[in-house]
PDB file of N, CA and C in Angstrom:
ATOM      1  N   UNK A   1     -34.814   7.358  15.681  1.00  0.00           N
ATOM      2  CA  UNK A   1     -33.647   7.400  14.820  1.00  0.00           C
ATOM      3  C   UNK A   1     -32.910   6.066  14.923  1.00  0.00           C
ATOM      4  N   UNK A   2     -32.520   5.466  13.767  1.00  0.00           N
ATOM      5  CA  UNK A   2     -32.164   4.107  14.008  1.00  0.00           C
ATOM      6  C   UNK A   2     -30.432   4.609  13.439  1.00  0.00           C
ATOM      7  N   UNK A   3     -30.085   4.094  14.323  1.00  0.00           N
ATOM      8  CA  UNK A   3     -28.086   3.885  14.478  1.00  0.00           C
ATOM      9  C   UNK A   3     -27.543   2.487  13.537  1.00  0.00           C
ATOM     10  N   UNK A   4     -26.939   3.261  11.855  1.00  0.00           N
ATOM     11  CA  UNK A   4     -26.514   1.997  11.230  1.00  0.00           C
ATOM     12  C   UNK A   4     -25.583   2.479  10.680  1.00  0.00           C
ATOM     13  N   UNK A   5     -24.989   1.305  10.669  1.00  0.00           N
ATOM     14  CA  UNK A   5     -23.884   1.816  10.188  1.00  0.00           C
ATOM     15  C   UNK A   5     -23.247   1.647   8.943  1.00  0.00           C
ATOM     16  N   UNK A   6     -22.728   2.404   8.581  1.00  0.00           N
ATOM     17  CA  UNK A   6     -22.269   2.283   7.009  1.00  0.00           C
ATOM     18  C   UNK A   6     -21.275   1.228   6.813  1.00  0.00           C
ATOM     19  N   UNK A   7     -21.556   0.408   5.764  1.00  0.00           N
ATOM     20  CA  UNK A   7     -20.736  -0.831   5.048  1.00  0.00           C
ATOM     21  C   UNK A   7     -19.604  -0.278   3.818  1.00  0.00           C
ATOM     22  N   UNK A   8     -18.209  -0.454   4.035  1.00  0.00           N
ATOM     23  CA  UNK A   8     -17.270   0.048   3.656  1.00  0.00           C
ATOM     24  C   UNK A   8     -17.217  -0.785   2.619  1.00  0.00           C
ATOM     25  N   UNK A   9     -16.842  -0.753   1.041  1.00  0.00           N
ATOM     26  CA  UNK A   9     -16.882  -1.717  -0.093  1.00  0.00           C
ATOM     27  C   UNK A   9     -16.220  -1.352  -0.813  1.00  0.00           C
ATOM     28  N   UNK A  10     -14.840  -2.168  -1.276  1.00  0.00           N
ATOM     29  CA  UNK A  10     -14.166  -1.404  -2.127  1.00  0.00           C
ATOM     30  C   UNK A  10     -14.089  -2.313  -3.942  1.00  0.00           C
ATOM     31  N   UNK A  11     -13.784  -2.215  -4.677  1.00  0.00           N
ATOM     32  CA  UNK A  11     -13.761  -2.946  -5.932  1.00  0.00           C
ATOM     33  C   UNK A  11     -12.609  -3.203  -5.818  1.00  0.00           C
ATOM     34  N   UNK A  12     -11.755  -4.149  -5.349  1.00  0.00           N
ATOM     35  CA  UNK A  12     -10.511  -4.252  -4.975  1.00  0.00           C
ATOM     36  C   UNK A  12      -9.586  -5.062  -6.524  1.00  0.00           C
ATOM     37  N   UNK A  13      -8.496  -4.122  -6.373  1.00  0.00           N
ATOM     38  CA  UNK A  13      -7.522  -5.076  -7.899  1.00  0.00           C
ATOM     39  C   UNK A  13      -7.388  -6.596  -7.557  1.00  0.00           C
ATOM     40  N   UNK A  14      -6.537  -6.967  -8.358  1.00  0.00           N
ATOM     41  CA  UNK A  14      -5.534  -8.202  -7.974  1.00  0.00           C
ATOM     42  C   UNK A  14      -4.789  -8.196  -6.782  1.00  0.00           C
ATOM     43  N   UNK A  15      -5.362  -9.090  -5.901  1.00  0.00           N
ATOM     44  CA  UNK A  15      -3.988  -9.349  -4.971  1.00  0.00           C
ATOM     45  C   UNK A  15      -2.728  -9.125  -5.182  1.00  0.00           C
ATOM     46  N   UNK A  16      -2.107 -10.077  -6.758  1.00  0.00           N
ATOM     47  CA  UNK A  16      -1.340 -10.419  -6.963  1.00  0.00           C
ATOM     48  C   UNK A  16      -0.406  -9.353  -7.122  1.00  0.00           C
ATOM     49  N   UNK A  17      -1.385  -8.659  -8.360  1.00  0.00           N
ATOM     50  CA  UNK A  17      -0.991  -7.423  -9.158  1.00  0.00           C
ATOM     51  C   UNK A  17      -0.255  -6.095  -7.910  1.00  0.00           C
ATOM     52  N   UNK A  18      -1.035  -6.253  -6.296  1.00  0.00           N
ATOM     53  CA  UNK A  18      -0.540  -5.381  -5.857  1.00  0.00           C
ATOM     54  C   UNK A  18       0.681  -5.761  -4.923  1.00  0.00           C
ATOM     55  N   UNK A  19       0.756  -7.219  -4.787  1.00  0.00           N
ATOM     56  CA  UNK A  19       1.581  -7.615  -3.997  1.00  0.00           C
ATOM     57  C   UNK A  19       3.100  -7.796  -4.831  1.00  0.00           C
ATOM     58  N   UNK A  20       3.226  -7.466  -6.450  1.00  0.00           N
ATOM     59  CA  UNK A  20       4.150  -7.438  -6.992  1.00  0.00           C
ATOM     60  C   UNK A  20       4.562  -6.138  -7.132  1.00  0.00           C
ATOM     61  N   UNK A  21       3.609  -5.186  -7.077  1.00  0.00           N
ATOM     62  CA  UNK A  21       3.818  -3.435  -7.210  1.00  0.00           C
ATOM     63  C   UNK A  21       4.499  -3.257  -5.804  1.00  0.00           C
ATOM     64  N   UNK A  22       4.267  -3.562  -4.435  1.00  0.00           N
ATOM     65  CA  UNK A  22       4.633  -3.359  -3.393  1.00  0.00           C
ATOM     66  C   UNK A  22       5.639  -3.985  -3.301  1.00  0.00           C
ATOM     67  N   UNK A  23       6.618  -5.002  -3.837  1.00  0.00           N
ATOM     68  CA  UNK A  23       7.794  -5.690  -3.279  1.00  0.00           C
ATOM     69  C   UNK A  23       8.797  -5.109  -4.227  1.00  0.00           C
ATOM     70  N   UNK A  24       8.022  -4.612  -5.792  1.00  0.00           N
ATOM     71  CA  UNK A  24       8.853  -3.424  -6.013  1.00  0.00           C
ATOM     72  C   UNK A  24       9.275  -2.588  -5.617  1.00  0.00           C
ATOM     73  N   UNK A  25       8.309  -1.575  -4.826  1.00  0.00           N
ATOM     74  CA  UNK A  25       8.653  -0.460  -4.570  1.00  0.00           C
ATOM     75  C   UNK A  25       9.546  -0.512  -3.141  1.00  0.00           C
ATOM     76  N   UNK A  26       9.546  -1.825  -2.628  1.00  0.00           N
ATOM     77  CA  UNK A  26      10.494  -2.008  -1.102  1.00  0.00           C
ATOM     78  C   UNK A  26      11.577  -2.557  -1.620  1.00  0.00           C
ATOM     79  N   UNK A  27      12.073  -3.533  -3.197  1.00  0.00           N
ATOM     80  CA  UNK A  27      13.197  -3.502  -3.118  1.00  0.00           C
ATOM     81  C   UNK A  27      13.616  -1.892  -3.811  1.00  0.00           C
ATOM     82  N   UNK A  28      13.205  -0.758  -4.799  1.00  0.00           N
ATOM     83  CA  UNK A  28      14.038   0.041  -4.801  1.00  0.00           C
ATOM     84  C   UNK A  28      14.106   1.030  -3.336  1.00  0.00           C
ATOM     85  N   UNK A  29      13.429   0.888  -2.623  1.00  0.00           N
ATOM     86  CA  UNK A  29      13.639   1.652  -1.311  1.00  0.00           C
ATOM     87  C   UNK A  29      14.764   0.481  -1.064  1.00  0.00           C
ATOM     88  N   UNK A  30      14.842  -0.022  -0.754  1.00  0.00           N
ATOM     89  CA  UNK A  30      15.762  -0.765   0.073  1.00  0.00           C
ATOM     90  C   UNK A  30      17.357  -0.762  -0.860  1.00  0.00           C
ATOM     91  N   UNK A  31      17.100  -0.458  -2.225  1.00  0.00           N
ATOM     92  CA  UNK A  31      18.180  -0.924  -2.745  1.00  0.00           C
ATOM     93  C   UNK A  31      18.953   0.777  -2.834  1.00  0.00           C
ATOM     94  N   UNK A  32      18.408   2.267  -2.711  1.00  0.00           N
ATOM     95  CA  UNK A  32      18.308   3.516  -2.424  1.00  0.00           C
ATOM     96  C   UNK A  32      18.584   3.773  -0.681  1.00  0.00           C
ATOM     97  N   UNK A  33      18.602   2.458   0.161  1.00  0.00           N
ATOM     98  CA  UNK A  33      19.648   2.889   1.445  1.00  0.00           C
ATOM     99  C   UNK A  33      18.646   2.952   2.445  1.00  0.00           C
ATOM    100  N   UNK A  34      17.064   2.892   2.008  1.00  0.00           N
ATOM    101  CA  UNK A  34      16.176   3.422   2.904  1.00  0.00           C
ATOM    102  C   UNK A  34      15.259   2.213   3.893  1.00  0.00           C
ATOM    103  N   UNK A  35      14.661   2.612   4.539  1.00  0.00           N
ATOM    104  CA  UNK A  35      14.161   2.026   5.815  1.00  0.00           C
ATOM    105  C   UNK A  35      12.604   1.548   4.882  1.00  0.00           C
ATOM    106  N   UNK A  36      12.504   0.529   3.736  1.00  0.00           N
ATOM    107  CA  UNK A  36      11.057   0.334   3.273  1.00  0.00           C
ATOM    108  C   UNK A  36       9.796  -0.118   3.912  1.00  0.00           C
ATOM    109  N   UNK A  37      10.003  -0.685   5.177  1.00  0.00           N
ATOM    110  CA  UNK A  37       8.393  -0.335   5.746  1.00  0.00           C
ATOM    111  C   UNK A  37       8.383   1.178   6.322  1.00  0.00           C
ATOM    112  N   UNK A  38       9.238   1.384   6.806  1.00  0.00           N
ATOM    113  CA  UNK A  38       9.183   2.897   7.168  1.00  0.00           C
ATOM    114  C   UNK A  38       8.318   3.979   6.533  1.00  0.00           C
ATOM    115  N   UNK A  39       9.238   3.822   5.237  1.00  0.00           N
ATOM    116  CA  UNK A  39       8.817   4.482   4.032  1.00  0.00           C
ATOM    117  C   UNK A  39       7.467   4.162   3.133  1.00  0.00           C
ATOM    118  N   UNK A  40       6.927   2.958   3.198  1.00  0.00           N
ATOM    119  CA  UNK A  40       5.999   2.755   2.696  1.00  0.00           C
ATOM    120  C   UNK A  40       5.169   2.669   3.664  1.00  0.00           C
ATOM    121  N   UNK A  41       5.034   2.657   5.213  1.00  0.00           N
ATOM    122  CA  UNK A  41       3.716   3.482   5.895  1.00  0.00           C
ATOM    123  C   UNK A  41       3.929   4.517   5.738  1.00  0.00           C
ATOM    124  N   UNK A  42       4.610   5.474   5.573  1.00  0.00           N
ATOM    125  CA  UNK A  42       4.470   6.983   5.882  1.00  0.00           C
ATOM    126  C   UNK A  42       4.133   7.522   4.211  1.00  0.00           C
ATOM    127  N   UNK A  43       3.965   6.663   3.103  1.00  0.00           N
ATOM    128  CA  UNK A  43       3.126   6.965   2.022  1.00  0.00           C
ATOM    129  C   UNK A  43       1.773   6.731   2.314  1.00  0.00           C
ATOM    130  N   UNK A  44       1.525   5.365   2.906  1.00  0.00           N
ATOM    131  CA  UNK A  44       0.288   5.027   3.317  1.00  0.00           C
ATOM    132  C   UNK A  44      -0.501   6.130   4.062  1.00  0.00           C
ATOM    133  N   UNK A  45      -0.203   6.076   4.982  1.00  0.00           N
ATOM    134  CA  UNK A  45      -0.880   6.788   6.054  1.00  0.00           C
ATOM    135  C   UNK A  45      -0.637   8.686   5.860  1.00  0.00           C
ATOM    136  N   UNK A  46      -0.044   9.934   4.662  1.00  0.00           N
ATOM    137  CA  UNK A  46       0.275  10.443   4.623  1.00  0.00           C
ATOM    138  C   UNK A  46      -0.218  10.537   3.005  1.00  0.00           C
ATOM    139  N   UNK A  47      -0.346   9.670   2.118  1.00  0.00           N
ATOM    140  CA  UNK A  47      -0.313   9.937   0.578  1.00  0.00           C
ATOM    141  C   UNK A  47       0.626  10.645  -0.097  1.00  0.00           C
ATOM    142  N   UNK A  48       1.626  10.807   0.659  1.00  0.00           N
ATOM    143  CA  UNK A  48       2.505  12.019   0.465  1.00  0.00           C
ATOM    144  C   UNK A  48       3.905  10.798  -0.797  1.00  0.00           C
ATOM    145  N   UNK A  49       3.843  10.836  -1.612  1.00  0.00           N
ATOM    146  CA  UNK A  49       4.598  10.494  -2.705  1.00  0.00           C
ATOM    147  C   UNK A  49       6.115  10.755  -2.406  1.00  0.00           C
ATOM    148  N   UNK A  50       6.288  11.537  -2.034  1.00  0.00           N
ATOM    149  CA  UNK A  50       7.786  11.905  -1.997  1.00  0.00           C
ATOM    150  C   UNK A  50       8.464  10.555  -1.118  1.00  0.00           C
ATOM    151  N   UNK A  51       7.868   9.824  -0.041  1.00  0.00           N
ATOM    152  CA  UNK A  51       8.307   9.205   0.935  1.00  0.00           C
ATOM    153  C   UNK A  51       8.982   7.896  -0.110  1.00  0.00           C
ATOM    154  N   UNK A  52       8.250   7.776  -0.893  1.00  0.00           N
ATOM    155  CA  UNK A  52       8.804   6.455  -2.158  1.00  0.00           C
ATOM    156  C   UNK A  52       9.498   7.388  -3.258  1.00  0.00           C
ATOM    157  N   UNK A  53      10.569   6.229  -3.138  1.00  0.00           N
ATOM    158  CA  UNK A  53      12.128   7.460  -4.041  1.00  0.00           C
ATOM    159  C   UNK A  53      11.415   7.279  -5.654  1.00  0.00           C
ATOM    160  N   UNK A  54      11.709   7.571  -6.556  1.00  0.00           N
ATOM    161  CA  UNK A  54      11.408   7.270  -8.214  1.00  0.00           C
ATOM    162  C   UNK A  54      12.697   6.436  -8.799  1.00  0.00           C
ATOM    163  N   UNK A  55      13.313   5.878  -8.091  1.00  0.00           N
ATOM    164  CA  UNK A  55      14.543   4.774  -8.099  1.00  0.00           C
ATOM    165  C   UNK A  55      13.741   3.930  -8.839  1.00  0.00           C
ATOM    166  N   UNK A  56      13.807   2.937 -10.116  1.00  0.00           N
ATOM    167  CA  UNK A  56      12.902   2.002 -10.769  1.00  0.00           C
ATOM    168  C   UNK A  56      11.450   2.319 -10.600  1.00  0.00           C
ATOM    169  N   UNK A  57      11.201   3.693 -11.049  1.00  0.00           N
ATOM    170  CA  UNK A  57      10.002   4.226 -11.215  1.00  0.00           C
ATOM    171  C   UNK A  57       9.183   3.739 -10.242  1.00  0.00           C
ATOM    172  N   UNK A  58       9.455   3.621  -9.006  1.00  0.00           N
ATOM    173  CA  UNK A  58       8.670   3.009  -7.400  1.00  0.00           C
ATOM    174  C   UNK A  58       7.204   3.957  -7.440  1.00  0.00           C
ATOM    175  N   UNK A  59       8.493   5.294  -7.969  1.00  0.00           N
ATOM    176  CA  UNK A  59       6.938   6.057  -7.148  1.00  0.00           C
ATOM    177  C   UNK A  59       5.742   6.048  -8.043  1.00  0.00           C
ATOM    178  N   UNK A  60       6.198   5.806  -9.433  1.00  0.00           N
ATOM    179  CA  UNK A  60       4.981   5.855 -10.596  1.00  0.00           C
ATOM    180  C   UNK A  60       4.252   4.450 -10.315  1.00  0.00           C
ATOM    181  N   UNK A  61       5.082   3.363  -9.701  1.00  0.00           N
ATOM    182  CA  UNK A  61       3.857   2.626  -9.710  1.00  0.00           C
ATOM    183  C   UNK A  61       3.311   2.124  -8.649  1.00  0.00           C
ATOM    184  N   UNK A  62       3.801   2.880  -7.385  1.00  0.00           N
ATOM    185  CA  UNK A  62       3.052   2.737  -6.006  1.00  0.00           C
ATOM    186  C   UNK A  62       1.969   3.773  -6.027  1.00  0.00           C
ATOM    187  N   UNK A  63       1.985   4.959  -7.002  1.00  0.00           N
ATOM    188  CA  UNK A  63       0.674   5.373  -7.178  1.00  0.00           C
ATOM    189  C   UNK A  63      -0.479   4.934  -7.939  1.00  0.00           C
ATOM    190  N   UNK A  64      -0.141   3.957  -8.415  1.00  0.00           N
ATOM    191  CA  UNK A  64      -1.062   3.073  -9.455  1.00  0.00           C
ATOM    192  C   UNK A  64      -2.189   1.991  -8.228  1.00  0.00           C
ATOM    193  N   UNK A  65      -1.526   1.959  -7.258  1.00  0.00           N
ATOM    194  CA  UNK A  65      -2.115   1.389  -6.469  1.00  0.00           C
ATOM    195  C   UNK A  65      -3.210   1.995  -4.883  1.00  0.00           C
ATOM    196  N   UNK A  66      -4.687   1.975  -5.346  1.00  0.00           N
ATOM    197  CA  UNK A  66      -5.366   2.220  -4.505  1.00  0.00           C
ATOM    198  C   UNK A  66      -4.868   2.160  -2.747  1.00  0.00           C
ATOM    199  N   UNK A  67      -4.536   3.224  -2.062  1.00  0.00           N
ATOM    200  CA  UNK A  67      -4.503   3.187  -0.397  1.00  0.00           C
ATOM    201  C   UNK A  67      -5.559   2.351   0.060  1.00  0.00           C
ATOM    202  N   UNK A  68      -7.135   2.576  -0.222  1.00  0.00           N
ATOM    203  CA  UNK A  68      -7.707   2.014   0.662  1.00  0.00           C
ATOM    204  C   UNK A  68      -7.551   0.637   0.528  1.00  0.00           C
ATOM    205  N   UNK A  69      -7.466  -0.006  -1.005  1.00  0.00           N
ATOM    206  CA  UNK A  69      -7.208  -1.214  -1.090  1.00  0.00           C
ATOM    207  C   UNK A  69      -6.069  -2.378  -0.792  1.00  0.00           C
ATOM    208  N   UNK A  70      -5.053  -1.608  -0.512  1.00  0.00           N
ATOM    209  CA  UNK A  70      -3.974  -1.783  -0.295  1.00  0.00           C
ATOM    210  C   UNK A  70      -4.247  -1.803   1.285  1.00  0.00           C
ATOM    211  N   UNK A  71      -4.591  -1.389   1.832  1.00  0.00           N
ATOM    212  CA  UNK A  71      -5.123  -1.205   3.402  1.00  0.00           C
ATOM    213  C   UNK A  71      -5.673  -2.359   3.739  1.00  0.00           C
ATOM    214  N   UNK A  72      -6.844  -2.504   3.064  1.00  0.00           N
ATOM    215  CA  UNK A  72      -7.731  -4.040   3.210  1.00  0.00           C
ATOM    216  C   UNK A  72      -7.304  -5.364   2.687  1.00  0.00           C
ATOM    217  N   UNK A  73      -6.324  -4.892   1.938  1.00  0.00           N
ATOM    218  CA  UNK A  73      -5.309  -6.641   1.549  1.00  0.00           C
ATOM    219  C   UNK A  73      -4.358  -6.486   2.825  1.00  0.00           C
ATOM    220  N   UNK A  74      -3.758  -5.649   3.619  1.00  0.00           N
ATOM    221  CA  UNK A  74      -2.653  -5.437   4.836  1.00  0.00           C
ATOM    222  C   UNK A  74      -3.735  -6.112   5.502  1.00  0.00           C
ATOM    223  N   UNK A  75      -4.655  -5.675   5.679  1.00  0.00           N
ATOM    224  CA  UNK A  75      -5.414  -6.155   7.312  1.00  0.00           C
ATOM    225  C   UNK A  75      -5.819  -7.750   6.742  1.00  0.00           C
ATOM    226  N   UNK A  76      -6.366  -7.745   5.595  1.00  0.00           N
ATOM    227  CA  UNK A  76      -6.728  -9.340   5.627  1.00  0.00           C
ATOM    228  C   UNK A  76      -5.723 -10.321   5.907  1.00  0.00           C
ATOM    229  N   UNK A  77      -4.369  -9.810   5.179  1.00  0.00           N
ATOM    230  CA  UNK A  77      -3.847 -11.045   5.022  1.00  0.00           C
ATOM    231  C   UNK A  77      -3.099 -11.367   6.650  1.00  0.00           C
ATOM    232  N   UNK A  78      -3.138  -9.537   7.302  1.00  0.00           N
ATOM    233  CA  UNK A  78      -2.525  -9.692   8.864  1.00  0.00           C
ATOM    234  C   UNK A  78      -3.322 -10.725   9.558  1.00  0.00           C
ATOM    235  N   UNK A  79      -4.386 -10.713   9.517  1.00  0.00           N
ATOM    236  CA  UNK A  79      -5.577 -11.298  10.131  1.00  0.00           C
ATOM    237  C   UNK A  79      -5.722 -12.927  10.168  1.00  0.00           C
ATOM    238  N   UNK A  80      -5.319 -13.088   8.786  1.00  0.00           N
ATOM    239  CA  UNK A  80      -5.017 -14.562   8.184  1.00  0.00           C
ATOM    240  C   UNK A  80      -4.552 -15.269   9.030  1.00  0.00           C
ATOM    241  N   UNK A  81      -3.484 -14.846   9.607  1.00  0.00           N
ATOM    242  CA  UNK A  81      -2.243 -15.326  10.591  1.00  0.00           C
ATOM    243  C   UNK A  81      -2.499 -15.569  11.997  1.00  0.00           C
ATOM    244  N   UNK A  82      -3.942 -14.896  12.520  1.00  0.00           N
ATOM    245  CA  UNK A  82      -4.466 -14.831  13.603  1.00  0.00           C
ATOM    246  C   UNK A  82      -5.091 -16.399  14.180  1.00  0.00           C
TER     247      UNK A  82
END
């Protein structure tokens, strides 16, 4: 039995496109009183919608944006810095 491992591949959007959807949705969290990394890991890691307010339609368009991909632009660009 040979041990391999599966290659994770995603069709990933625009950088750009998601890095402007995400600074949206942290200024209406932020501008709604709230804690926005807080709030936008606990969408991440949870999918749970409610955590992003609908303050400037945040939440309609932080669901427009793929988790896993959004995951793999966080780690690349963390990584960048390394």
């Amino acid at each position: 039995m040979i041990d391999e491992t599966i290659k994770f591949k995603l069709n990933t959007g625009s950088p750009d496109e998601m890095k402007e959807t995400l600074t949206k949705v942290y200024e209406a969290l932020k501008e709604k009183g709230y804690n926005p990394i807080n709030q936008i890991v606990g969408y991440i890691l949870s999918e749970d919608p409610t955590y992003i307010t609908t303050h400037n339609n945040a939440r309609s368009l932080i669901r427009r944006v793929d988790r896993d991909e959004l995951l793999q632009e966080l780690v690349k660009n963390y990584l960048k810095g390394e």
